[in-house]
C-alpha atoms as a PDB file:
ATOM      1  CA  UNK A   1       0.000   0.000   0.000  1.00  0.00           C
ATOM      2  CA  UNK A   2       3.153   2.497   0.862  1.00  0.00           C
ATOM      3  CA  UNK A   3       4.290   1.537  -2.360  1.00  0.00           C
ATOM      4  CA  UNK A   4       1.692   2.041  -4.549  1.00  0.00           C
ATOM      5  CA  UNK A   5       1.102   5.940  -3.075  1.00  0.00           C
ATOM      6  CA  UNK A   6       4.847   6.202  -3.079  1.00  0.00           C
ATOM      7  CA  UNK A   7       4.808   5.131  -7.078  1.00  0.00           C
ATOM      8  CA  UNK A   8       1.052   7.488  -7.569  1.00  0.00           C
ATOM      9  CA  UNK A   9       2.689  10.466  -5.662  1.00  0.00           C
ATOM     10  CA  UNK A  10       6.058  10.085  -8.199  1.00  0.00           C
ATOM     11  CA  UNK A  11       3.810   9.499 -11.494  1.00  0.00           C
ATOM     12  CA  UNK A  12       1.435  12.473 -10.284  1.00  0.00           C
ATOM     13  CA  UNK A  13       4.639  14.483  -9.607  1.00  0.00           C
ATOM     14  CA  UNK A  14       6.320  13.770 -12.934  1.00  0.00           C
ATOM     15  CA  UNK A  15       2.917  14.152 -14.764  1.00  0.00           C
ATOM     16  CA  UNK A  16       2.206  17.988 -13.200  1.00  0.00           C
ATOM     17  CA  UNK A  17       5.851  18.756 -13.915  1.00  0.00           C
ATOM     18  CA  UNK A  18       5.206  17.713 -17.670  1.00  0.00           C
ATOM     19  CA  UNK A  19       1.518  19.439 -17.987  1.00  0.00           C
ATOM     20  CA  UNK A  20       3.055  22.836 -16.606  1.00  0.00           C
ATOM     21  CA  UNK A  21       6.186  22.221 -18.650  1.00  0.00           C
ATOM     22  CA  UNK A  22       3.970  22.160 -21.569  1.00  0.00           C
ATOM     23  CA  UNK A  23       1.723  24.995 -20.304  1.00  0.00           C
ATOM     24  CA  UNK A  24       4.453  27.593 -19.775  1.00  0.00           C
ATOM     25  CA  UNK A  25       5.908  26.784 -23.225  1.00  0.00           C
ATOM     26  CA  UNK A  26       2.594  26.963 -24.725  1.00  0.00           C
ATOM     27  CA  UNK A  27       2.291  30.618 -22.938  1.00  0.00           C
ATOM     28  CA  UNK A  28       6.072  31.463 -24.098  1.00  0.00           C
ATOM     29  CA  UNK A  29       5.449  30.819 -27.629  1.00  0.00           C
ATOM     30  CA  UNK A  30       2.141  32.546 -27.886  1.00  0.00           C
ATOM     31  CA  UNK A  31       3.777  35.455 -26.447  1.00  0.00           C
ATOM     32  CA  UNK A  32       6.657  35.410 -28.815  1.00  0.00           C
ATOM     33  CA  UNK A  33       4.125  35.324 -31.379  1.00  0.00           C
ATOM     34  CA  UNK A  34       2.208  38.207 -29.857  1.00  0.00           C
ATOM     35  CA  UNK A  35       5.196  40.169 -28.996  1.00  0.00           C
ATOM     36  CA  UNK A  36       7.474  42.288 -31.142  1.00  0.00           C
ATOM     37  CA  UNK A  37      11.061  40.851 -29.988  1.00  0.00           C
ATOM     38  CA  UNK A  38      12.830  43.951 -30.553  1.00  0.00           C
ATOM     39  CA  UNK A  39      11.175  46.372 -28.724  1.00  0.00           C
ATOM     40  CA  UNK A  40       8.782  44.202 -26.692  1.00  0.00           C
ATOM     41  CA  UNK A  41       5.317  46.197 -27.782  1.00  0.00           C
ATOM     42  CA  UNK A  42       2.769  43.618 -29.698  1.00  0.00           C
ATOM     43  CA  UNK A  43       3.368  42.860 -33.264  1.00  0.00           C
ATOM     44  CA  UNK A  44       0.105  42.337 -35.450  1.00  0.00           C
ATOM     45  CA  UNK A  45      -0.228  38.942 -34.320  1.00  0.00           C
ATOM     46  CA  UNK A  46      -0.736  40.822 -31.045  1.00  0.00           C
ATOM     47  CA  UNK A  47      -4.027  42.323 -32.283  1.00  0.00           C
ATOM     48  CA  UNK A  48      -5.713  39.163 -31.633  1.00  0.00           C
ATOM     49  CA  UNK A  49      -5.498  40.361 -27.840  1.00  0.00           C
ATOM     50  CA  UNK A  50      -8.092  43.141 -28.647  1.00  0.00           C
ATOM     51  CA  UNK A  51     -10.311  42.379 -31.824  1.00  0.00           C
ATOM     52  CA  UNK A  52     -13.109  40.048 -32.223  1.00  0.00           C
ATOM     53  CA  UNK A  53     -12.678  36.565 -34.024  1.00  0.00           C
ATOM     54  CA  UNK A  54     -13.788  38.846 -37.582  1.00  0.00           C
ATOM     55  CA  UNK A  55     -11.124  40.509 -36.713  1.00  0.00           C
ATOM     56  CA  UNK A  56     -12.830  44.155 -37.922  1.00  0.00           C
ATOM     57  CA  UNK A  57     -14.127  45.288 -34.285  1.00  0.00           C
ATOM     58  CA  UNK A  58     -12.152  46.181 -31.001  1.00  0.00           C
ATOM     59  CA  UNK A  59     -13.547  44.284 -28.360  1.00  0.00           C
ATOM     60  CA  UNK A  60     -14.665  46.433 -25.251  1.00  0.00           C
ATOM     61  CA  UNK A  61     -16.789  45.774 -22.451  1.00  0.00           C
ATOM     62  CA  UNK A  62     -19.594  48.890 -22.832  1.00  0.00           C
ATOM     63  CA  UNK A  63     -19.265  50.864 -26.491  1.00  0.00           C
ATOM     64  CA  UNK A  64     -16.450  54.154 -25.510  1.00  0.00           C
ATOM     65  CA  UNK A  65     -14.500  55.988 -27.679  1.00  0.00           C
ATOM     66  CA  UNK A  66     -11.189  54.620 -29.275  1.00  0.00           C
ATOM     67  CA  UNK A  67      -8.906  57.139 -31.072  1.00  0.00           C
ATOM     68  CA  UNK A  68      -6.375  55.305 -32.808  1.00  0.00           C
ATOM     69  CA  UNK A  69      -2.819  56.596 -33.910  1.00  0.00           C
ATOM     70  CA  UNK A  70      -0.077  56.017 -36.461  1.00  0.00           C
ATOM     71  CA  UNK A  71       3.551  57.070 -35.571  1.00  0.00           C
ATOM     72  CA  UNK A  72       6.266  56.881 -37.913  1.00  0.00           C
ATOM     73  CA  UNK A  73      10.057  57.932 -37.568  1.00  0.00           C
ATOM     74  CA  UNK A  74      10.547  60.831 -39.927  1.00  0.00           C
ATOM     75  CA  UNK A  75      13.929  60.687 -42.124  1.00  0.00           C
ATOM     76  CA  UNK A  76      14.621  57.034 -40.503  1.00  0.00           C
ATOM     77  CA  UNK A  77      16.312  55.620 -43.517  1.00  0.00           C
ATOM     78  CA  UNK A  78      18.957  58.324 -42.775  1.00  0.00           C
ATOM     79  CA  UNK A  79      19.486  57.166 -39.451  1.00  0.00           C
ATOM     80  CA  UNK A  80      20.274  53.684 -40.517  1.00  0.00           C
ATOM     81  CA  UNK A  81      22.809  54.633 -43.768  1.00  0.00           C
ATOM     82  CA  UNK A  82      24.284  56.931 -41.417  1.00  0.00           C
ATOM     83  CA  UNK A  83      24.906  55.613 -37.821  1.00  0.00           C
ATOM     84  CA  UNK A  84      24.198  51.693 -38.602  1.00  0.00           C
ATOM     85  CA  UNK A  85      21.187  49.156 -37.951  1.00  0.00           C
ATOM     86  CA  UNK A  86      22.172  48.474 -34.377  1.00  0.00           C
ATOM     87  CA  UNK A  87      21.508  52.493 -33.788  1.00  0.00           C
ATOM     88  CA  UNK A  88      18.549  52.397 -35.655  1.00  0.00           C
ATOM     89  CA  UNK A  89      17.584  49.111 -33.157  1.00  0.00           C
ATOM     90  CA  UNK A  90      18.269  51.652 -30.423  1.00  0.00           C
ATOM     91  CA  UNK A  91      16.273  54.165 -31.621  1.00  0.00           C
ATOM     92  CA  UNK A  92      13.104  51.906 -31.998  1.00  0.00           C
ATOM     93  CA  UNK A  93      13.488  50.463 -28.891  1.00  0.00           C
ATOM     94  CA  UNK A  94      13.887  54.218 -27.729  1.00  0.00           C
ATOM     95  CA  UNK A  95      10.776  54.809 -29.490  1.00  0.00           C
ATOM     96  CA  UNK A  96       8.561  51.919 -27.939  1.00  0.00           C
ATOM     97  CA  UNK A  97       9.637  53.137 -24.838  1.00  0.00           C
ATOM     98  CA  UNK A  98       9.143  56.640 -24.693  1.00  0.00           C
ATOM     99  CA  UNK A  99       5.175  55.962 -26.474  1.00  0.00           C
ATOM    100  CA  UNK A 100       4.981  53.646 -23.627  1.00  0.00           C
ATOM    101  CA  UNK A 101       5.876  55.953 -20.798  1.00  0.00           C
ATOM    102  CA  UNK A 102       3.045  58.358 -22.679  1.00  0.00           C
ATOM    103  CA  UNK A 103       0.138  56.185 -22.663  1.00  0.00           C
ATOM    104  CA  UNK A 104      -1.878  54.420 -20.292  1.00  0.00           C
ATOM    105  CA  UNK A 105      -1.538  50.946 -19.425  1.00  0.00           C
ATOM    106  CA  UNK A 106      -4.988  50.000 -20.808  1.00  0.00           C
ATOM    107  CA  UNK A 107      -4.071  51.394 -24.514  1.00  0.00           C
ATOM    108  CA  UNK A 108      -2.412  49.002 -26.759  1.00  0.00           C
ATOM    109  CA  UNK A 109       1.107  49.979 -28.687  1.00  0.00           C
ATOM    110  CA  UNK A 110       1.932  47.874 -31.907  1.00  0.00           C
ATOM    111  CA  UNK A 111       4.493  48.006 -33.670  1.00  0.00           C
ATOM    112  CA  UNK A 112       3.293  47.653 -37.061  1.00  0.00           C
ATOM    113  CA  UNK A 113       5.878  47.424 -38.987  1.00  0.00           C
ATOM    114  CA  UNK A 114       9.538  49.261 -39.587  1.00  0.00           C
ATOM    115  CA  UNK A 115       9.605  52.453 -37.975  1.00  0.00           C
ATOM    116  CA  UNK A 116       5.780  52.576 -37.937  1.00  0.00           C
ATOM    117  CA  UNK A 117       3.584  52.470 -34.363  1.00  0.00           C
ATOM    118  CA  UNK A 118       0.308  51.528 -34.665  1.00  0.00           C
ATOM    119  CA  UNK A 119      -1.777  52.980 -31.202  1.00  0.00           C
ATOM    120  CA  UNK A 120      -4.970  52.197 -29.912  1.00  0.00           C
ATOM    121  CA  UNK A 121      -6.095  54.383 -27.529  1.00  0.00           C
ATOM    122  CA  UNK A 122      -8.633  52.815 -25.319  1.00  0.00           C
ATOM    123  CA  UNK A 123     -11.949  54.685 -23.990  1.00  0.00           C
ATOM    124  CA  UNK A 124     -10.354  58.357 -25.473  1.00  0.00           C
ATOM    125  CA  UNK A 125     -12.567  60.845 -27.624  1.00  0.00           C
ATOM    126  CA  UNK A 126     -10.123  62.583 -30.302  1.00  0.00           C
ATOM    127  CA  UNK A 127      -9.660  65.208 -28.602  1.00  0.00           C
ATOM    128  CA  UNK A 128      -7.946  63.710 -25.650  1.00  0.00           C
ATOM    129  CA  UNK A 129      -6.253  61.202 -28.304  1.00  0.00           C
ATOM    130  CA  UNK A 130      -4.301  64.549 -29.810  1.00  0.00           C
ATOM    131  CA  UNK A 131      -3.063  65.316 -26.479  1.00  0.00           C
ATOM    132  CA  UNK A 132      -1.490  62.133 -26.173  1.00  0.00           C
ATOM    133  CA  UNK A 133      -0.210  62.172 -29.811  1.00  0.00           C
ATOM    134  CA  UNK A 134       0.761  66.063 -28.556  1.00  0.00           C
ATOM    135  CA  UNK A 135       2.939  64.353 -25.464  1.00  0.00           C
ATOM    136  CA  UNK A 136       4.324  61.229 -27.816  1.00  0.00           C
ATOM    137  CA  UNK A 137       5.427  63.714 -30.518  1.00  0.00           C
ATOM    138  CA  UNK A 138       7.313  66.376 -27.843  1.00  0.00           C
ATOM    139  CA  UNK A 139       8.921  63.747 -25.976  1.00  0.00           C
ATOM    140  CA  UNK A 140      10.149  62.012 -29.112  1.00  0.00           C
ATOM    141  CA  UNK A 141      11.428  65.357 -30.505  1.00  0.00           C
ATOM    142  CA  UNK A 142      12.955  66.378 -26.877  1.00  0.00           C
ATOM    143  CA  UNK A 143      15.014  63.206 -25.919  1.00  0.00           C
ATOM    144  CA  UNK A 144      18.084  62.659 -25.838  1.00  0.00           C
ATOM    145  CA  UNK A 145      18.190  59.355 -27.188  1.00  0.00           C
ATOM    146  CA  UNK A 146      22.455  59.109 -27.229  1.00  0.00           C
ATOM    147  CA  UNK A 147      21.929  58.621 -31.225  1.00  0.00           C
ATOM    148  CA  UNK A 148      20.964  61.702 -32.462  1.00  0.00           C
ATOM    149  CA  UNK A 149      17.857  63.916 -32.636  1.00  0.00           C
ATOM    150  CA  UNK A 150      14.656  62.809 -34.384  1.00  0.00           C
ATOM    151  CA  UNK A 151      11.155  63.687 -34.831  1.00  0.00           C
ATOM    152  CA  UNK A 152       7.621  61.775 -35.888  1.00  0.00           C
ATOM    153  CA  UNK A 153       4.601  62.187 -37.860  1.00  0.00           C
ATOM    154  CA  UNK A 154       1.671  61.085 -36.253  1.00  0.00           C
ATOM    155  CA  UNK A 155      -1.520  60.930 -38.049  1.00  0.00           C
ATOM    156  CA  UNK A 156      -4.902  60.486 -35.596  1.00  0.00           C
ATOM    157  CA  UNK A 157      -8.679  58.546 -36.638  1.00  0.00           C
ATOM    158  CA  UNK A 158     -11.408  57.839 -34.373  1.00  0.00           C
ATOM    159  CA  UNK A 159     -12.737  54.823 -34.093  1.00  0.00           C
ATOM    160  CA  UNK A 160     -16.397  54.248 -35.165  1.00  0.00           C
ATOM    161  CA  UNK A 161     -17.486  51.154 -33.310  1.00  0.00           C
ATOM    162  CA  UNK A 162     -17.463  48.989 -36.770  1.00  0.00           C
ATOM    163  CA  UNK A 163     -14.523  48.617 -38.683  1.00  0.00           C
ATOM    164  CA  UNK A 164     -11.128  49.119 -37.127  1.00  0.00           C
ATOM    165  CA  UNK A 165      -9.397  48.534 -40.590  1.00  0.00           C
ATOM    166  CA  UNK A 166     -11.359  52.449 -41.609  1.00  0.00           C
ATOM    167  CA  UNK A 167     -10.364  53.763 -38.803  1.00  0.00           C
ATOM    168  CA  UNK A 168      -6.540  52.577 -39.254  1.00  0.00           C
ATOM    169  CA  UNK A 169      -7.056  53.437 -42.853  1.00  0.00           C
ATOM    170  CA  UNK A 170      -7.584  56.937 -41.912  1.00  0.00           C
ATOM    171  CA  UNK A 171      -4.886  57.426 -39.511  1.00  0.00           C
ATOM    172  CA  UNK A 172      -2.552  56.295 -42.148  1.00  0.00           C
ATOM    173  CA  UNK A 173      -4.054  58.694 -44.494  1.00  0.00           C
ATOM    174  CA  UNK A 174      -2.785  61.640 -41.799  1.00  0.00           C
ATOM    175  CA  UNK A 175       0.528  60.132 -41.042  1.00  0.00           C
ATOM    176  CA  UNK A 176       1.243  60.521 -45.051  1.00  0.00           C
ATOM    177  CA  UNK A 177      -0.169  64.065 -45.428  1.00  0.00           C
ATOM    178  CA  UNK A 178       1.736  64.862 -42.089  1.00  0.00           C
ATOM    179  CA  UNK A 179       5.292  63.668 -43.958  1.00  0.00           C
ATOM    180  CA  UNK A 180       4.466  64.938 -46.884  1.00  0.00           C
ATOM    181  CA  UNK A 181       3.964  68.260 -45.507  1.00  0.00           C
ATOM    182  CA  UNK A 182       6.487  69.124 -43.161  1.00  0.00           C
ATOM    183  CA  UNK A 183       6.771  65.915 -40.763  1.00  0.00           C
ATOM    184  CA  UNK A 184       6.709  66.549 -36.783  1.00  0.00           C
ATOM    185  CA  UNK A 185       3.146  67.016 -36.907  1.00  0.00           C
ATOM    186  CA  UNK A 186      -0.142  65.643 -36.187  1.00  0.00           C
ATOM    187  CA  UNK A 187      -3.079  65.464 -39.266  1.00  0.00           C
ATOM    188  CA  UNK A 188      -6.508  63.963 -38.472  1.00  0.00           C
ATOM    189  CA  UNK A 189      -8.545  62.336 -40.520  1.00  0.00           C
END
């Protein structure tokens, strides 16, 4: 009888350690595959987190406002032929970072690809959403980053409730009017 709890207590042992083996590698991988490795903000796979299985609406508890932003390094190509690829590294973790430190804990910061940030700004009417784009785009053009000085366009969209892809579409829209007229600026659309 000793035995046979002795050999269930070592086979229920060994079996846990294997199931939460497999667990936390399960949870590792998913969040490598969520997670942008570089600077540690969710890639697109990371959208999943927030959008329903259509993958066209945000999912939120009660319908609030969602202002969404798209950040992009102005003149980055310059920064990579001229100081190198593991500068320009530095610079976007820099850049994670400092958006980070500018938005709330409940808003979601993507990298979406390059030098481009993709924001969601949870429960935020425009208004307040330019404000934060305001703070991202000073604190970005302030820093010292220990590379050299650089700047972003930012280009703002509210949410309707529907269709984040509009919404995303329409940020984008500013972010290209803001580089192509002037950069270090904000443009809703």
């Amino acid at each position: 009888m000793v035995f046979s709890y002795a050999l269930f207590s070592v086979i229920s042992c060994t079996m846990y350690r294997y199931v939460y083996r497999n667990y936390a590698s399960e949870r590792e991988l998913m969040e490598l595959s969520e997670t942008d490795q570089l600077t540690r903000v969710l890639n697109r796979n990371g959208l999943r987190k927030f959008l329903d299985a259509d993958g066209q609406k945000i999912l939120m508890e009660r319908e609030t406002p969602v202002c969404i932003l798209m950040l992009d390094i102005d003149f980055f190509k310059k920064v990579n032929d001229t100081y190198g690829h593991d500068a320009g590294d530095r610079i976007l973790v820099f850049m994670a970072e400092t958006i980070c430190s500018c938005v709330r804990a409940s808003d979601h910061v993507v990298r979406w690809g390059g030098e481009e940030f993709l924001l969601f700004l949870m429960d935020t009417e425009l208004e307040k959403g330019l404000e934060a784009a305001e703070r991202i785009r000073s604190a970005v053009e302030q820093a010292d980053n220990g590379i050299c000085k650089i700047t972003v366009s930012i280009g703002a969209a509210a949410y309707d409730g529907y269709d984040y892809h509009a919404a995303v579409k329409k940020a984008d829209e500013g972010l290209y009017y803001a580089k192509g007229h002037g950069r270090n600026q904000i443009v809703v659309r």
